[in-house]
C-alpha atoms as a PDB file:
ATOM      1  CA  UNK A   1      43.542  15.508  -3.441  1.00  0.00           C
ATOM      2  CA  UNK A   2      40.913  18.161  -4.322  1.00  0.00           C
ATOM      3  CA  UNK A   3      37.633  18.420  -2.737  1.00  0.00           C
ATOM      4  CA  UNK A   4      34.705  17.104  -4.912  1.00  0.00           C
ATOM      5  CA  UNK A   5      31.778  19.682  -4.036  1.00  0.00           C
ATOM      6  CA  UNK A   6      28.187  18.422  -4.600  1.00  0.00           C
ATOM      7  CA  UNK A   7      26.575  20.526  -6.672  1.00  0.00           C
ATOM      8  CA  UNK A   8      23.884  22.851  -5.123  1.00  0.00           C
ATOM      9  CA  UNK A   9      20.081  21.552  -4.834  1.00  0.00           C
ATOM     10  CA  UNK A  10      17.622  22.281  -7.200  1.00  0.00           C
ATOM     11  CA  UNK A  11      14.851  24.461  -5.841  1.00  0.00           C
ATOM     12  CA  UNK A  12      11.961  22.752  -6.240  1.00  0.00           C
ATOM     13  CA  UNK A  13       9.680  24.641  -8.695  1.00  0.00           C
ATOM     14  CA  UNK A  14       6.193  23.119  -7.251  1.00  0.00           C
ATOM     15  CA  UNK A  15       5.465  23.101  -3.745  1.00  0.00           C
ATOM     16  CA  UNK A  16       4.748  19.593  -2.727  1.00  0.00           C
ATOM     17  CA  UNK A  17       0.848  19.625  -0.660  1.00  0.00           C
ATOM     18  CA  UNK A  18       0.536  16.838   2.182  1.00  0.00           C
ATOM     19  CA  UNK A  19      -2.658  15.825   2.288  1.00  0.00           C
ATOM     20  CA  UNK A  20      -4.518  13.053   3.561  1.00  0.00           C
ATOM     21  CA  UNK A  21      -7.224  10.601   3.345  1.00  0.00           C
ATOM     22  CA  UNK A  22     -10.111   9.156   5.237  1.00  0.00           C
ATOM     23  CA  UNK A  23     -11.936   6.293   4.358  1.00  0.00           C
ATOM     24  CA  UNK A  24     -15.713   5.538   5.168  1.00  0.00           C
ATOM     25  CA  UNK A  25     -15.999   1.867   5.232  1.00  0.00           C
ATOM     26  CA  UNK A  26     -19.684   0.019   4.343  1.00  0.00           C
ATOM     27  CA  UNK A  27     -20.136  -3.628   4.033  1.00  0.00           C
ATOM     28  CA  UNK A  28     -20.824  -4.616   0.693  1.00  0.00           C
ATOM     29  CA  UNK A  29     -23.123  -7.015  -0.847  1.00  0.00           C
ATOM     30  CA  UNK A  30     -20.706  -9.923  -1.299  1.00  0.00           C
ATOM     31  CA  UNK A  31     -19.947 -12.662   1.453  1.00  0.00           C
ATOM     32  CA  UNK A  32     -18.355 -16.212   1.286  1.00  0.00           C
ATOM     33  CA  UNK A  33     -18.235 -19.090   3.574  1.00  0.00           C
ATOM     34  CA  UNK A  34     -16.305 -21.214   1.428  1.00  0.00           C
ATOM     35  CA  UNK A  35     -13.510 -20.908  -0.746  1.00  0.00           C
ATOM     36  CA  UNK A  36     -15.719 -21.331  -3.709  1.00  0.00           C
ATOM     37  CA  UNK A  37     -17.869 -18.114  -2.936  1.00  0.00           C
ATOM     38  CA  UNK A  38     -14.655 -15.932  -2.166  1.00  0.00           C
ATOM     39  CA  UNK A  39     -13.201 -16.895  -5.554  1.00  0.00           C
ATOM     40  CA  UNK A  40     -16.758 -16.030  -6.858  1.00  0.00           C
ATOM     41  CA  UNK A  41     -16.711 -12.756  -4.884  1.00  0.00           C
ATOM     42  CA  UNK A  42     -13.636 -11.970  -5.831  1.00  0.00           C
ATOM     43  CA  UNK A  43     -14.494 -12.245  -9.509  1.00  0.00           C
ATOM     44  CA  UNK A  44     -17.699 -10.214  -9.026  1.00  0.00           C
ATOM     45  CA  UNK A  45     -16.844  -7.638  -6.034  1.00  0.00           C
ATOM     46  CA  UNK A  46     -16.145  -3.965  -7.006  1.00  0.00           C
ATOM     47  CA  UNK A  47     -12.568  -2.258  -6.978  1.00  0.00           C
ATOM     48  CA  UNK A  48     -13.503  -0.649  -3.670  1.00  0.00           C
ATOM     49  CA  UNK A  49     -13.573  -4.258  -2.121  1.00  0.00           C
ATOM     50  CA  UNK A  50     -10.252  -5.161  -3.340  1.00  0.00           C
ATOM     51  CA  UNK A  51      -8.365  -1.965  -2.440  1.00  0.00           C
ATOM     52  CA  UNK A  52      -9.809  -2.198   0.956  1.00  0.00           C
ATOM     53  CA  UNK A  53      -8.854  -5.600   1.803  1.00  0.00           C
ATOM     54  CA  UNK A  54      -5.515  -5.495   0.073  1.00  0.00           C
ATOM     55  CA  UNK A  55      -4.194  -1.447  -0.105  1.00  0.00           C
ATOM     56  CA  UNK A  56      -5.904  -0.675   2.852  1.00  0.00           C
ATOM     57  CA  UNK A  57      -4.872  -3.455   5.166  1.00  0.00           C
ATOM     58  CA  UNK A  58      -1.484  -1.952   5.326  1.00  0.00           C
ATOM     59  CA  UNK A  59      -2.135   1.187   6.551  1.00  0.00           C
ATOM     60  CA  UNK A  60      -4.889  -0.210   9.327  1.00  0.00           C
ATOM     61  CA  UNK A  61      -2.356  -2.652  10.201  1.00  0.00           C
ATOM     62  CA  UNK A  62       0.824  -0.343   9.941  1.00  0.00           C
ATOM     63  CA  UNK A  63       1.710  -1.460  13.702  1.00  0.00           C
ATOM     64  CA  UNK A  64       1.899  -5.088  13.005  1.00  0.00           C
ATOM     65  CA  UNK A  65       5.470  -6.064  11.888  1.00  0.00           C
ATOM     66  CA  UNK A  66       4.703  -9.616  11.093  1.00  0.00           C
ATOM     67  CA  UNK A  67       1.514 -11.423   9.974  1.00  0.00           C
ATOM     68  CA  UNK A  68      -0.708 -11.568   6.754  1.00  0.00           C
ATOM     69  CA  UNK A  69      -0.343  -8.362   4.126  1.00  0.00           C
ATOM     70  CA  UNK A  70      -4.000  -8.845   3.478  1.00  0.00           C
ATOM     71  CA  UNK A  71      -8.103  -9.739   4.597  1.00  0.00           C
ATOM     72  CA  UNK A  72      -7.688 -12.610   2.169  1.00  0.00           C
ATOM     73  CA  UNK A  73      -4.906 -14.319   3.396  1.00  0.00           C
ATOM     74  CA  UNK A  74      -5.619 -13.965   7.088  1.00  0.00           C
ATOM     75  CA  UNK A  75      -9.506 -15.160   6.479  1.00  0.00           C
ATOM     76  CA  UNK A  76      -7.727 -18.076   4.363  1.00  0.00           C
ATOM     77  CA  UNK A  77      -5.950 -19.119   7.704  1.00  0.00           C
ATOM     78  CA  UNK A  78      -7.905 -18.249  10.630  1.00  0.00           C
ATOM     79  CA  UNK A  79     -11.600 -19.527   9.350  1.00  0.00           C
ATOM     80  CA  UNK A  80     -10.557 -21.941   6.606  1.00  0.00           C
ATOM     81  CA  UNK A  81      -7.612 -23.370   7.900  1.00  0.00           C
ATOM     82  CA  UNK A  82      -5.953 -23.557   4.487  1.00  0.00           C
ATOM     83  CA  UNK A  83      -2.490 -22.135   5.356  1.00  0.00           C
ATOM     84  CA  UNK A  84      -0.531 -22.844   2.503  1.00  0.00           C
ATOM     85  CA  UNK A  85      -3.122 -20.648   0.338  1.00  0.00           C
ATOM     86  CA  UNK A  86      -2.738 -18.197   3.068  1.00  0.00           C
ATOM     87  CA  UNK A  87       0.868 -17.850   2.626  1.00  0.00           C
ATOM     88  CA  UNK A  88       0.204 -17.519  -1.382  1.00  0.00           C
ATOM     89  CA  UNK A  89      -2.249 -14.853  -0.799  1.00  0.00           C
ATOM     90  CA  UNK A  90       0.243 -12.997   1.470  1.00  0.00           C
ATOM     91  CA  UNK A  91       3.229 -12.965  -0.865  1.00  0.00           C
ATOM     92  CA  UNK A  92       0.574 -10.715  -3.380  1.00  0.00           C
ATOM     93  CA  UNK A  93       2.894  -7.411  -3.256  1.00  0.00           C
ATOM     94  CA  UNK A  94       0.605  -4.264  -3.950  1.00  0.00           C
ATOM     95  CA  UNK A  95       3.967  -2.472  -5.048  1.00  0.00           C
ATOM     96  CA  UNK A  96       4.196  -4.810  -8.531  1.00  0.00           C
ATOM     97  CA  UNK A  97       0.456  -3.388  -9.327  1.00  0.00           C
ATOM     98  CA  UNK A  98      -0.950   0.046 -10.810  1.00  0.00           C
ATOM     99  CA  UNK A  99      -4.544  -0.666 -10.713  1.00  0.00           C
ATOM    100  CA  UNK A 100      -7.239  -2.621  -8.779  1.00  0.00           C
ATOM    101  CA  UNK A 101      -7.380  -5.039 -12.116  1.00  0.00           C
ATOM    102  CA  UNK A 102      -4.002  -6.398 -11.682  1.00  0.00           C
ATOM    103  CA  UNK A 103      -4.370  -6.837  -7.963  1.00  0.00           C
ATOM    104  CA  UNK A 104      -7.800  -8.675  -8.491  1.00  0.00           C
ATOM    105  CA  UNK A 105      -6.503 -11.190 -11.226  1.00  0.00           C
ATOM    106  CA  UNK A 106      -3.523 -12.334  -9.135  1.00  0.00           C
ATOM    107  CA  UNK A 107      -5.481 -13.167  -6.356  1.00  0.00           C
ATOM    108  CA  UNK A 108      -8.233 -15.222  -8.542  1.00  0.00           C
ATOM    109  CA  UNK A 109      -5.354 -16.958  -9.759  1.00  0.00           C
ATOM    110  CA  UNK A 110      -3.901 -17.821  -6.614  1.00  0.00           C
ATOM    111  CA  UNK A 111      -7.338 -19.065  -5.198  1.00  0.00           C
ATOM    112  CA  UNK A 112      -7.975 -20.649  -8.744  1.00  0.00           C
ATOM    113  CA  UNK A 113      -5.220 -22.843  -8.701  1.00  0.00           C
ATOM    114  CA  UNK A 114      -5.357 -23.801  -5.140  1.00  0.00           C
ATOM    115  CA  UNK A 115      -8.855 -25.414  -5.690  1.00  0.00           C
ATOM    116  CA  UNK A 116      -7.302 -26.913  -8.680  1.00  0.00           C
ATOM    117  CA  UNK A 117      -5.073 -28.685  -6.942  1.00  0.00           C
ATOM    118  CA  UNK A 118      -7.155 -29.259  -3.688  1.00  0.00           C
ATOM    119  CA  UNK A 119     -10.656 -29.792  -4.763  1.00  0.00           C
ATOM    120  CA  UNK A 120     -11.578 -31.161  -1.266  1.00  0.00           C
ATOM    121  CA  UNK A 121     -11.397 -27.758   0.532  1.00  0.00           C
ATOM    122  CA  UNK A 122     -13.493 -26.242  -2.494  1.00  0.00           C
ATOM    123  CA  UNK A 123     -17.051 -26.419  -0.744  1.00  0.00           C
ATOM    124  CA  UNK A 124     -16.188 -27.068   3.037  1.00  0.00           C
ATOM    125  CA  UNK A 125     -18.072 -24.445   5.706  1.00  0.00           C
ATOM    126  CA  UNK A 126     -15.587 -21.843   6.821  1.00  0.00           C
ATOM    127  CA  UNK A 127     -15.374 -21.143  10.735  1.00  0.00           C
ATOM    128  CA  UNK A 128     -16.771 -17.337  10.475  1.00  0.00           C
ATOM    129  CA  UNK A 129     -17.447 -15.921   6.645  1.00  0.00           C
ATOM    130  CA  UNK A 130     -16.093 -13.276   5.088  1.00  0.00           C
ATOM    131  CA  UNK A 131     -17.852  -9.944   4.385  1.00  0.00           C
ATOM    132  CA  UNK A 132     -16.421  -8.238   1.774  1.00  0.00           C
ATOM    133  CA  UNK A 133     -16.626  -4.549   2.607  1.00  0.00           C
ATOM    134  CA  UNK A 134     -15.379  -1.369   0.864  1.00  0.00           C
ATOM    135  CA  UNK A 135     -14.552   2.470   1.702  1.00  0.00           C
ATOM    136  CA  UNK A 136     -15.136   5.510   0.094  1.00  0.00           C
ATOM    137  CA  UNK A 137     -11.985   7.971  -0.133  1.00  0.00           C
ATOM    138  CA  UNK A 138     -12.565  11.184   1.216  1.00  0.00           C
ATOM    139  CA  UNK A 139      -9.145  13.318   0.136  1.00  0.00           C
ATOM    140  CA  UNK A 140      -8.534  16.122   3.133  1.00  0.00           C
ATOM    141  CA  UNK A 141      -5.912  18.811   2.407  1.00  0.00           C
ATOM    142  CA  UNK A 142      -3.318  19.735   5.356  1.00  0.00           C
ATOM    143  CA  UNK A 143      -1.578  22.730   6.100  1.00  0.00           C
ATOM    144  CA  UNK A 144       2.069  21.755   5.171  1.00  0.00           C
ATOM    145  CA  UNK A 145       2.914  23.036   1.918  1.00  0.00           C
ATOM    146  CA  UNK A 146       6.767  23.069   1.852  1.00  0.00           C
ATOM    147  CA  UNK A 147       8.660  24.524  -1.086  1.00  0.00           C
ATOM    148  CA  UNK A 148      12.226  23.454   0.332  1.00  0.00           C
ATOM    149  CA  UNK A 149      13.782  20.609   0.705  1.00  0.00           C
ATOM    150  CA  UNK A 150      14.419  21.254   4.530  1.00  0.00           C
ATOM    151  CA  UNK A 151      10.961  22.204   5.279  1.00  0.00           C
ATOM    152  CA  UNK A 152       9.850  18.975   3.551  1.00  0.00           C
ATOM    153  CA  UNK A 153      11.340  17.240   6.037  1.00  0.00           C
ATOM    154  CA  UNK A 154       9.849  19.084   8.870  1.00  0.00           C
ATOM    155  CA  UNK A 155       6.478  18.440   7.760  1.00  0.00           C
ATOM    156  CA  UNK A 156       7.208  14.956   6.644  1.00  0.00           C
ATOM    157  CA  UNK A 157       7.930  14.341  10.627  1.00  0.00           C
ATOM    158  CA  UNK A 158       4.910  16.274  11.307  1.00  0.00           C
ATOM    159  CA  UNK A 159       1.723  14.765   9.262  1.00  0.00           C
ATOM    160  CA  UNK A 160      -0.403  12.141  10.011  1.00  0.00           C
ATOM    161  CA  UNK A 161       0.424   8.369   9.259  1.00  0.00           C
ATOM    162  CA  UNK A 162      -2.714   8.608   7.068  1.00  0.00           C
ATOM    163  CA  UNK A 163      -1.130  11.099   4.941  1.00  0.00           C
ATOM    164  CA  UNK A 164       1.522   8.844   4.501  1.00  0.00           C
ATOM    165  CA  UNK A 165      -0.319   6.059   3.463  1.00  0.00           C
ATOM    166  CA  UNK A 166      -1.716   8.080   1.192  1.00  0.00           C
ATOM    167  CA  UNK A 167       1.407   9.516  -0.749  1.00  0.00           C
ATOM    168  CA  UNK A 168       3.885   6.627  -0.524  1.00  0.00           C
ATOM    169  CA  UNK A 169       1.014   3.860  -1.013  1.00  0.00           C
ATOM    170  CA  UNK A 170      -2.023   4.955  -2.144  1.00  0.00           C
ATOM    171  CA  UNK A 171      -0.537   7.358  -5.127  1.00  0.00           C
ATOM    172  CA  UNK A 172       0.907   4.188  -7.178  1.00  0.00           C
ATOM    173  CA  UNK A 173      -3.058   3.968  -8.456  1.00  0.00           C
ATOM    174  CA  UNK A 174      -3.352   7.391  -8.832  1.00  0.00           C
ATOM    175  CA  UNK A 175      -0.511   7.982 -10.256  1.00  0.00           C
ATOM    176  CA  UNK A 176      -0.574   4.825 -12.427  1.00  0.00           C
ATOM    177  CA  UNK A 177       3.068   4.303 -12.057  1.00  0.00           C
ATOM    178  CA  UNK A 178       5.666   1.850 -10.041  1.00  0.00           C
ATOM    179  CA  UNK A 179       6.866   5.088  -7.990  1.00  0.00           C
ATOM    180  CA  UNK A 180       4.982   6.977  -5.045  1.00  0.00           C
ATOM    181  CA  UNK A 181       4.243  11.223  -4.683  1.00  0.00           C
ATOM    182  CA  UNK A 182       7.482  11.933  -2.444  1.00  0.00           C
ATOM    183  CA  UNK A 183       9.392  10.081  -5.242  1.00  0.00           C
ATOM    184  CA  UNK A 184       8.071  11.416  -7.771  1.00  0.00           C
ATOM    185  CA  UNK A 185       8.198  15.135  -6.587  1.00  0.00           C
ATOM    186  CA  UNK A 186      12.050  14.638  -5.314  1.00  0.00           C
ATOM    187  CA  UNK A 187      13.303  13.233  -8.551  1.00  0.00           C
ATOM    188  CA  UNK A 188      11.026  15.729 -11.315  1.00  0.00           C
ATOM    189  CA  UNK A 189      11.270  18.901  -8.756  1.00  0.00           C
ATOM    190  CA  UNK A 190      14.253  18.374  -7.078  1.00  0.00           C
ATOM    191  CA  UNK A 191      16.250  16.579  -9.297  1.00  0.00           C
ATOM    192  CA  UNK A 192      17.358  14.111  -6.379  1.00  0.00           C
ATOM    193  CA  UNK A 193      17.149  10.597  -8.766  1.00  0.00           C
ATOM    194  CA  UNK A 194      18.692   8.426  -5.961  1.00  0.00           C
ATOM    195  CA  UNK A 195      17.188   9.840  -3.396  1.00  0.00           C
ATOM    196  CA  UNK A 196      13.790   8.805  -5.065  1.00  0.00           C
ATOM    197  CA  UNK A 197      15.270   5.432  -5.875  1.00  0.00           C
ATOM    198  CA  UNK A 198      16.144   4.705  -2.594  1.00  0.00           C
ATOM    199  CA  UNK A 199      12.483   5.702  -1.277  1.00  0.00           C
ATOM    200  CA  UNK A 200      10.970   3.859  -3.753  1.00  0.00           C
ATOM    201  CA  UNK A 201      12.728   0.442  -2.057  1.00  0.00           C
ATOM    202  CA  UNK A 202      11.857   0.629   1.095  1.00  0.00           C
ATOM    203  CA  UNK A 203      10.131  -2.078   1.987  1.00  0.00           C
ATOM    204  CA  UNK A 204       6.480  -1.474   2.843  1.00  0.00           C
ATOM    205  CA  UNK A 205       6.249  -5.166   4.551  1.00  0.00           C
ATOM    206  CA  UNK A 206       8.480  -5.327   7.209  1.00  0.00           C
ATOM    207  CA  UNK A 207       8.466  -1.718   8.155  1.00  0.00           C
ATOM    208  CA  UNK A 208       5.452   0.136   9.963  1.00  0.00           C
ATOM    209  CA  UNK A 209       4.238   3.388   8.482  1.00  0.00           C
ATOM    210  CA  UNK A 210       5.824   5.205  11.361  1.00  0.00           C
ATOM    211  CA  UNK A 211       9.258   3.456   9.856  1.00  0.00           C
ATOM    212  CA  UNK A 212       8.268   4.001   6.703  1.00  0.00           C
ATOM    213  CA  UNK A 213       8.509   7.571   7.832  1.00  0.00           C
ATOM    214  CA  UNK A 214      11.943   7.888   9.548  1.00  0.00           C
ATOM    215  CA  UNK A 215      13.635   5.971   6.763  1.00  0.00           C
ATOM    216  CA  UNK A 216      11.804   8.730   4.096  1.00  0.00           C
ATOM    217  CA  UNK A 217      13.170  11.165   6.831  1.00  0.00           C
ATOM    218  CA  UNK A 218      16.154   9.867   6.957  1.00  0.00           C
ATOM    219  CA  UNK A 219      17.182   9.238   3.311  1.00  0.00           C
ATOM    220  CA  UNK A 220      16.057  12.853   2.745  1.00  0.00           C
ATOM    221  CA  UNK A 221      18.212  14.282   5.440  1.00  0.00           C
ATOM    222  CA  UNK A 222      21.470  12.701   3.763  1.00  0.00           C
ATOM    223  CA  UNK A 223      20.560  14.784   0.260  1.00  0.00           C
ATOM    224  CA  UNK A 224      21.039  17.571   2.565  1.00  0.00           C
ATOM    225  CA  UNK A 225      23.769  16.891   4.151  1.00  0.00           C
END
Protein backbone atom coordinates (compact mmCIF):
# COMPACT_ATOMS: atom_id res chain seq x y z
CA UNK A 1 0.00 0.00 0.00
CA UNK A 2 1.42 3.47 -0.81
CA UNK A 3 2.43 5.92 1.70
CA UNK A 4 -0.09 8.83 2.20
CA UNK A 5 2.34 11.95 2.82
CA UNK A 6 0.82 14.91 4.74
CA UNK A 7 1.12 17.71 2.90
CA UNK A 8 3.77 20.32 4.02
CA UNK A 9 2.74 23.17 6.68
CA UNK A 10 1.73 26.38 5.74
CA UNK A 11 4.15 29.07 6.84
CA UNK A 12 2.41 31.22 8.80
CA UNK A 13 2.28 34.67 7.11
CA UNK A 14 1.80 36.78 10.55
CA UNK A 15 3.90 36.23 13.40
CA UNK A 16 1.73 35.40 16.30
CA UNK A 17 2.83 38.17 19.56
CA UNK A 18 2.37 36.59 23.20
CA UNK A 19 1.48 39.06 25.29
CA UNK A 20 -0.01 39.39 28.52
CA UNK A 21 -2.21 41.07 30.91
CA UNK A 22 -2.33 42.52 34.36
CA UNK A 23 -5.21 43.52 36.09
CA UNK A 24 -5.50 46.35 38.81
CA UNK A 25 -8.36 45.41 40.92
CA UNK A 26 -10.54 48.38 42.97
CA UNK A 27 -13.63 47.72 44.88
CA UNK A 28 -16.49 49.14 43.34
CA UNK A 29 -19.44 50.93 44.57
CA UNK A 30 -21.89 48.01 44.66
CA UNK A 31 -22.32 45.53 47.72
CA UNK A 32 -25.13 43.05 48.74
CA UNK A 33 -25.99 41.24 51.83
CA UNK A 34 -28.88 39.58 50.53
CA UNK A 35 -29.84 37.94 47.52
CA UNK A 36 -32.10 40.76 46.66
CA UNK A 37 -29.20 43.43 46.51
CA UNK A 38 -26.85 41.03 44.42
CA UNK A 39 -29.62 40.58 41.84
CA UNK A 40 -29.92 44.44 42.10
CA UNK A 41 -26.13 44.78 41.76
CA UNK A 42 -25.94 42.63 39.24
CA UNK A 43 -28.46 44.54 37.16
CA UNK A 44 -26.72 47.87 37.92
CA UNK A 45 -22.81 46.92 38.30
CA UNK A 46 -20.48 47.81 35.35
CA UNK A 47 -18.94 45.18 32.81
CA UNK A 48 -15.69 45.40 34.75
CA UNK A 49 -17.58 43.79 37.79
CA UNK A 50 -18.88 40.97 35.86
CA UNK A 51 -15.71 40.02 33.94
CA UNK A 52 -13.88 40.07 37.16
CA UNK A 53 -15.99 37.85 39.11
CA UNK A 54 -16.81 35.52 36.28
CA UNK A 55 -13.66 35.70 33.41
CA UNK A 56 -11.32 36.46 35.90
CA UNK A 57 -12.04 33.88 38.53
CA UNK A 58 -10.59 31.31 36.29
CA UNK A 59 -7.40 32.47 35.81
CA UNK A 60 -6.93 33.52 39.80
CA UNK A 61 -8.19 30.21 40.53
CA UNK A 62 -6.37 28.22 37.66
CA UNK A 63 -4.89 25.81 40.52
CA UNK A 64 -8.17 24.71 41.85
CA UNK A 65 -9.45 21.62 39.92
CA UNK A 66 -12.77 21.43 41.58
CA UNK A 67 -15.04 24.05 43.21
CA UNK A 68 -17.24 27.06 42.02
CA UNK A 69 -16.32 28.65 38.29
CA UNK A 70 -17.27 31.95 39.77
CA UNK A 71 -17.49 34.92 42.94
CA UNK A 72 -21.23 34.46 42.53
CA UNK A 73 -21.68 31.03 43.02
CA UNK A 74 -19.17 30.53 45.79
CA UNK A 75 -20.67 33.79 47.79
CA UNK A 76 -24.18 32.00 46.99
CA UNK A 77 -22.86 28.97 49.10
CA UNK A 78 -20.47 29.98 51.63
CA UNK A 79 -22.45 33.28 53.10
CA UNK A 80 -25.99 32.51 51.94
CA UNK A 81 -26.17 29.01 52.25
CA UNK A 82 -28.33 28.64 49.15
CA UNK A 83 -26.51 25.73 47.42
CA UNK A 84 -28.72 24.74 44.85
CA UNK A 85 -28.45 28.46 43.35
CA UNK A 86 -24.83 27.98 43.83
CA UNK A 87 -24.65 25.05 41.66
CA UNK A 88 -26.88 27.10 38.94
CA UNK A 89 -24.55 29.93 39.08
CA UNK A 90 -21.57 27.55 38.57
CA UNK A 91 -22.83 25.71 35.50
CA UNK A 92 -22.74 29.62 33.75
CA UNK A 93 -19.94 28.59 31.03
CA UNK A 94 -18.01 31.85 29.93
CA UNK A 95 -17.11 29.82 26.65
CA UNK A 96 -21.08 30.05 25.29
CA UNK A 97 -20.63 34.08 25.71
CA UNK A 98 -18.91 36.93 23.49
CA UNK A 99 -19.59 39.85 25.60
CA UNK A 100 -20.07 40.95 29.25
CA UNK A 101 -24.03 41.43 28.21
CA UNK A 102 -24.67 37.86 27.68
CA UNK A 103 -22.75 36.79 30.73
CA UNK A 104 -24.69 39.42 32.91
CA UNK A 105 -28.28 38.39 31.69
CA UNK A 106 -27.75 34.68 32.40
CA UNK A 107 -26.80 35.21 35.73
CA UNK A 108 -29.89 37.72 36.53
CA UNK A 109 -31.87 35.03 35.24
CA UNK A 110 -30.54 32.41 37.27
CA UNK A 111 -30.82 34.57 40.52
CA UNK A 112 -34.28 35.83 39.13
CA UNK A 113 -35.84 32.67 39.04
CA UNK A 114 -34.41 31.28 42.14
CA UNK A 115 -36.19 34.05 44.22
CA UNK A 116 -39.14 33.21 42.16
CA UNK A 117 -39.35 30.08 43.30
CA UNK A 118 -37.91 30.64 46.89
CA UNK A 119 -39.16 33.93 48.03
CA UNK A 120 -38.13 33.13 51.67
CA UNK A 121 -34.34 33.45 51.07
CA UNK A 122 -35.11 36.81 49.08
CA UNK A 123 -34.35 39.31 52.07
CA UNK A 124 -32.50 37.06 54.71
CA UNK A 125 -28.88 38.67 56.10
CA UNK A 126 -26.03 36.92 54.37
CA UNK A 127 -23.06 35.64 56.69
CA UNK A 128 -20.29 38.18 55.14
CA UNK A 129 -21.56 40.52 51.98
CA UNK A 130 -20.37 40.70 48.85
CA UNK A 131 -18.27 43.56 47.41
CA UNK A 132 -18.46 43.72 43.98
CA UNK A 133 -15.06 44.80 42.73
CA UNK A 134 -13.56 45.30 39.23
CA UNK A 135 -9.98 45.51 37.42
CA UNK A 136 -8.61 47.55 34.94
CA UNK A 137 -6.66 45.62 32.02
CA UNK A 138 -3.33 46.70 31.56
CA UNK A 139 -2.14 44.72 28.08
CA UNK A 140 1.94 44.07 28.46
CA UNK A 141 3.74 42.85 25.31
CA UNK A 142 6.41 39.86 25.72
CA UNK A 143 9.31 39.02 23.87
CA UNK A 144 8.15 35.80 22.03
CA UNK A 145 7.20 36.56 18.65
CA UNK A 146 7.38 33.18 16.80
CA UNK A 147 6.81 32.96 13.06
CA UNK A 148 7.02 28.98 12.99
CA UNK A 149 5.09 26.57 14.03
CA UNK A 150 7.98 24.92 16.12
CA UNK A 151 9.01 28.03 17.76
CA UNK A 152 5.36 28.57 18.74
CA UNK A 153 5.59 25.85 20.74
CA UNK A 154 8.71 26.81 22.48
CA UNK A 155 7.35 29.96 23.58
CA UNK A 156 3.96 28.57 24.29
CA UNK A 157 5.96 26.39 27.12
CA UNK A 158 7.75 29.45 27.98
CA UNK A 159 5.15 32.48 28.79
CA UNK A 160 3.44 33.27 31.69
CA UNK A 161 0.05 31.59 32.76
CA UNK A 162 -1.27 35.18 32.53
CA UNK A 163 -0.53 35.30 28.97
CA UNK A 164 -2.45 32.38 28.62
CA UNK A 165 -5.37 33.47 30.20
CA UNK A 166 -5.24 36.12 28.16
CA UNK A 167 -5.15 34.47 24.57
CA UNK A 168 -7.17 31.28 25.11
CA UNK A 169 -9.79 33.10 27.55
CA UNK A 170 -9.77 36.52 27.57
CA UNK A 171 -9.64 36.98 23.49
CA UNK A 172 -13.32 35.38 23.03
CA UNK A 173 -14.48 39.25 24.07
CA UNK A 174 -12.03 40.73 22.14
CA UNK A 175 -12.30 38.89 19.49
CA UNK A 176 -16.12 38.67 19.64
CA UNK A 177 -16.13 35.15 18.50
CA UNK A 178 -16.69 31.39 20.02
CA UNK A 179 -12.82 30.67 19.22
CA UNK A 180 -9.62 31.94 21.20
CA UNK A 181 -6.09 33.83 19.56
CA UNK A 182 -3.99 30.44 19.28
CA UNK A 183 -7.07 29.10 17.38
CA UNK A 184 -7.64 31.55 15.48
CA UNK A 185 -3.98 32.23 14.31
CA UNK A 186 -3.40 28.23 13.70
CA UNK A 187 -6.43 27.77 11.55
CA UNK A 188 -6.28 31.51 9.32
CA UNK A 189 -2.20 31.45 9.35
CA UNK A 190 -1.43 28.07 9.45
CA UNK A 191 -4.11 26.48 7.89
CA UNK A 192 -4.21 23.72 10.76
CA UNK A 193 -8.45 23.59 11.01
CA UNK A 194 -8.36 20.58 13.44
CA UNK A 195 -5.74 21.50 15.21
CA UNK A 196 -7.75 24.74 16.14
CA UNK A 197 -10.83 22.62 16.66
CA UNK A 198 -9.34 20.51 18.98
CA UNK A 199 -7.93 23.62 21.08
CA UNK A 200 -10.98 25.21 20.99
CA UNK A 201 -12.54 21.99 23.19
CA UNK A 202 -10.50 21.75 25.74
CA UNK A 203 -12.16 22.11 28.60
CA UNK A 204 -11.34 25.25 30.58
CA UNK A 205 -13.21 23.70 33.85
CA UNK A 206 -11.59 20.77 34.80
CA UNK A 207 -8.17 21.62 33.58
CA UNK A 208 -5.75 24.27 35.28
CA UNK A 209 -4.16 26.88 33.07
CA UNK A 210 -0.88 25.09 33.43
CA UNK A 211 -3.01 22.00 31.69
CA UNK A 212 -4.57 24.11 29.62
CA UNK A 213 -1.06 24.66 28.43
CA UNK A 214 0.42 21.14 27.90
CA UNK A 215 -2.72 19.97 26.14
CA UNK A 216 -2.28 23.38 23.63
CA UNK A 217 1.39 22.02 23.66
CA UNK A 218 0.59 18.92 23.06
CA UNK A 219 -2.09 19.04 20.31
CA UNK A 220 0.35 21.39 18.53
CA UNK A 221 3.24 19.03 18.70
CA UNK A 222 1.12 16.20 16.83
CA UNK A 223 0.56 18.86 13.65
CA UNK A 224 4.20 18.55 13.60
CA UNK A 225 4.77 15.38 13.83
Amino acid sequence: MPTVERPPLRKPEKTFYFKTSEHLLRIGREKATTLEELLKALRECPDSSIFQHTFRTLQEHHFIRQGFSNDFAHWSLSACHEPILAEQLASVDVREFTDIAGVRGRMVEIVEEFLQEHPRSTARAAHEPFYFCAADLVVLPTPFAPDTLPDFVDALRQVSLHSIHHHFIEARLRLKRMSNDFSNWLEQEVGLRDTALAIERIDIYTNTLEGVRQQIARIVGQALN
